[in-house]
N, C-alpha and C. Protein backbone atom coordinates (compact mmCIF):
# COMPACT_ATOMS: atom_id res chain seq x y z
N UNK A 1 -0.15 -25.73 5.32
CA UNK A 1 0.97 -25.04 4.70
C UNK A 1 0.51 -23.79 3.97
N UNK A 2 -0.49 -24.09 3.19
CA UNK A 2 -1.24 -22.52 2.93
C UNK A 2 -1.74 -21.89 3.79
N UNK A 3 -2.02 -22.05 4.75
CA UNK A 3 -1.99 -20.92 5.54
C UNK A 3 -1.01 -20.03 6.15
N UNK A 4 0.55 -20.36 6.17
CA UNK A 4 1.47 -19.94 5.96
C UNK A 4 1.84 -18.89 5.32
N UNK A 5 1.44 -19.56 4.00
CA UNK A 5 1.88 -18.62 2.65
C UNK A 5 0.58 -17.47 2.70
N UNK A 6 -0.20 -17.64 2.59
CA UNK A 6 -1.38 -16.67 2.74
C UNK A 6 -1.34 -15.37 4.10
N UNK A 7 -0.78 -15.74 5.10
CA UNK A 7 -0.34 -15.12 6.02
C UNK A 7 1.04 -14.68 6.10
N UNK A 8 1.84 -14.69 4.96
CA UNK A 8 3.21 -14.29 5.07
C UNK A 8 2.96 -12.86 3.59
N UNK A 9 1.58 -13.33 2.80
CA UNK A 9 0.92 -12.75 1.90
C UNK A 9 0.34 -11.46 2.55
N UNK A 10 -0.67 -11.81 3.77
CA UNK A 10 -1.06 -10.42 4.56
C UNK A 10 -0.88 -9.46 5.28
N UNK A 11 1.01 -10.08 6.02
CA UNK A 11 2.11 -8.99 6.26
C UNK A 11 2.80 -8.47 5.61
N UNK A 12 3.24 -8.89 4.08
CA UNK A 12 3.60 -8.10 3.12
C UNK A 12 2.76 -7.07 2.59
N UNK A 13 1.51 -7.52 2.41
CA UNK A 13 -0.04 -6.03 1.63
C UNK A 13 0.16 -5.41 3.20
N UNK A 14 0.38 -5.78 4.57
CA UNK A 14 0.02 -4.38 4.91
C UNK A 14 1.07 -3.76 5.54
N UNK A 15 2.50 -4.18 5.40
CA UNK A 15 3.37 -3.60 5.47
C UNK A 15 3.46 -2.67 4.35
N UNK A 16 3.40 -3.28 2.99
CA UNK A 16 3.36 -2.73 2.03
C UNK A 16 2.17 -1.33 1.74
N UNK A 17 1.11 -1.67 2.66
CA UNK A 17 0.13 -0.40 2.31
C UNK A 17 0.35 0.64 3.71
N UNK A 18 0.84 0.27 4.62
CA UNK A 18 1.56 1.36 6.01
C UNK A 18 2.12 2.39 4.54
N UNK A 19 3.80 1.09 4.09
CA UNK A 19 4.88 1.92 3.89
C UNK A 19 4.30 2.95 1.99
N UNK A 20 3.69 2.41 1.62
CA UNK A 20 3.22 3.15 0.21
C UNK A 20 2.31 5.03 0.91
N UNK A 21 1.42 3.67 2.22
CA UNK A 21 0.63 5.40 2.18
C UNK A 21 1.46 6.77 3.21
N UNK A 22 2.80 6.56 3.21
CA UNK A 22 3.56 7.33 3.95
C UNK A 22 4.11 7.52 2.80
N UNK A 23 4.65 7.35 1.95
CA UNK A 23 5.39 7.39 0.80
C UNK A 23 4.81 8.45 -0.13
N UNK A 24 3.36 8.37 -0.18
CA UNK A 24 2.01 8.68 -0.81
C UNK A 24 2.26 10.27 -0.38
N UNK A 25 1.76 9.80 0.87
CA UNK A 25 1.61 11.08 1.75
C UNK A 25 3.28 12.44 1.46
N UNK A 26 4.29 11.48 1.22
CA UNK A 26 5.53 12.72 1.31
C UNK A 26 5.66 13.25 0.26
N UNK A 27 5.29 12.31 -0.79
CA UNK A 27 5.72 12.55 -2.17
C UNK A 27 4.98 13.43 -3.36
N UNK A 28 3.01 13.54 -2.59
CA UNK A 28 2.27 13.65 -3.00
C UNK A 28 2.05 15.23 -2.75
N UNK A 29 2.49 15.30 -1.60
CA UNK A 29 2.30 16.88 -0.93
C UNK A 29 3.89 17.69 -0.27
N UNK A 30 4.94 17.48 -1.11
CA UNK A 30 6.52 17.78 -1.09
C UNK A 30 6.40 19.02 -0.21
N UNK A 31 5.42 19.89 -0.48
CA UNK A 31 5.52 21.27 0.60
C UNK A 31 4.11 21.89 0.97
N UNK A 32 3.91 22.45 1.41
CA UNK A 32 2.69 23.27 1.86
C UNK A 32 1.89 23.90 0.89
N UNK A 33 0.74 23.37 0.72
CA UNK A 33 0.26 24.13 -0.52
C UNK A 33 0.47 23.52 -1.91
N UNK A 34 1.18 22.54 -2.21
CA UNK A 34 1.43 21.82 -3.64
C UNK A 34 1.34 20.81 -3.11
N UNK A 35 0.61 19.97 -4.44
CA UNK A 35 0.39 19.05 -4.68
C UNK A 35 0.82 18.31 -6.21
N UNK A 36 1.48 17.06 -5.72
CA UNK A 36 2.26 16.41 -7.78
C UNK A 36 1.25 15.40 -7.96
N UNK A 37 0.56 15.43 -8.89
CA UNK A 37 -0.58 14.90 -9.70
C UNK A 37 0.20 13.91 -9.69
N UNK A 38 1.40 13.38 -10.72
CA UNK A 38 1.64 12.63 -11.62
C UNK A 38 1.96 11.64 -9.91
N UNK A 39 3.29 12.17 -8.95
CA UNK A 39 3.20 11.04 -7.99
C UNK A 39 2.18 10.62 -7.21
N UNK A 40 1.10 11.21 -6.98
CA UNK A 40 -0.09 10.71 -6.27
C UNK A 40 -0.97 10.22 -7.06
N UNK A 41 -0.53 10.04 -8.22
CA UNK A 41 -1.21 8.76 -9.19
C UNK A 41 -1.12 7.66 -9.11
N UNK A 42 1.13 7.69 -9.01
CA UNK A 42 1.71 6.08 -9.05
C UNK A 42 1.90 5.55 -7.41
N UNK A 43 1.51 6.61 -6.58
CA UNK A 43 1.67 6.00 -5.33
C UNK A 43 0.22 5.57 -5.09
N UNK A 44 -0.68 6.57 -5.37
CA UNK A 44 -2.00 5.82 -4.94
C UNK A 44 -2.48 4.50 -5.41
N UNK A 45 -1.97 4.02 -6.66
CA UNK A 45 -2.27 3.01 -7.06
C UNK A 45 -1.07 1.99 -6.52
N UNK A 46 0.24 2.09 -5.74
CA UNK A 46 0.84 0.99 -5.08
C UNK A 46 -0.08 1.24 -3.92
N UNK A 47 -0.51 1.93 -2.96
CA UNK A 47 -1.53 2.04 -2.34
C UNK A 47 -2.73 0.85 -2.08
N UNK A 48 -3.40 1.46 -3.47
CA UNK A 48 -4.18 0.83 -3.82
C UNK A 48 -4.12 -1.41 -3.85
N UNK A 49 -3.45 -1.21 -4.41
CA UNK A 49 -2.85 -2.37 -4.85
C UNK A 49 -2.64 -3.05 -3.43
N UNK A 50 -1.52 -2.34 -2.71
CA UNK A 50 -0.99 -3.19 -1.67
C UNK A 50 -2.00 -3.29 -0.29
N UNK A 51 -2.72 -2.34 -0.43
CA UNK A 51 -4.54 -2.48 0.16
C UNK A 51 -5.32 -4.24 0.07
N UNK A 52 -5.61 -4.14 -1.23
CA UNK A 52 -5.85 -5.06 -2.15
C UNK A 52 -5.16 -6.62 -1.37
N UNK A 53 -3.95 -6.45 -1.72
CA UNK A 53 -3.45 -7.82 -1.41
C UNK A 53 -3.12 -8.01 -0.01
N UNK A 54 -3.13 -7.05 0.84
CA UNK A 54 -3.64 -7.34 2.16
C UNK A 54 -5.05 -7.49 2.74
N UNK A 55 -5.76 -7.27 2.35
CA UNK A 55 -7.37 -8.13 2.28
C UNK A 55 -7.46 -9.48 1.65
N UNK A 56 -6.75 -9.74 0.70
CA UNK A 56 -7.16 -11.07 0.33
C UNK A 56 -6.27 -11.65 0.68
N UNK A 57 -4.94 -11.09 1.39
CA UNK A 57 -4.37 -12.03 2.92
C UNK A 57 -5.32 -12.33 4.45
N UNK A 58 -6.05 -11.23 4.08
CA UNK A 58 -6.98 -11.89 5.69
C UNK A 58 -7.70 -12.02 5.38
N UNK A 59 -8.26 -12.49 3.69
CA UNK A 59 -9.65 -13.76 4.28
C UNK A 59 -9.21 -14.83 3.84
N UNK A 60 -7.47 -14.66 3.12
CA UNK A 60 -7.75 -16.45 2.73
C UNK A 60 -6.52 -17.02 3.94
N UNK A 61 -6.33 -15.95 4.63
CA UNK A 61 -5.33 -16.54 6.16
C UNK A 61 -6.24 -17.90 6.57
C-alpha cells in the first residue's frame, strides 16, 4: 500500500516540477531582456522543492 502512496507522491513532485519550471521560466523572464528577481526567487524555490519531492518519490517508490 505504500508503494502506492509513494508513487502517487512522485507524479505529483514531477508534475509539479514540469509545471513550476514553465511557470519559472514565464514569470522570471516576462520579456526580452528583463529579468524579476523577486519571482525567480519564489518560483525557483517551488522548483526547487517540487524537484525535491519528486526524488524522494523515486527512491522510496
Amino acid at each position: 500500500m505504500s508503494d502506492i502512496i509513494w508513487s502517487i507522491i512522485l507524479i505529483v513532485g514531477l508534475f509539479g516540477w514540469v509545471a513550476s519550471t514553465l511557470v519559472f521560466i514565464f514569470k522570471a523572464f516576462p520579456e526580452l531582456g528583463r529579468f524579476e528577481v523577486q519571482q525567480a526567487r519564489k518560483w525557483g524555490l517551488v522548483v526547487a522543492v517540487s524537484f525535491v519531492v519528486w526524488i524522494v518519490g523515486l527512491l522510496n517508490a
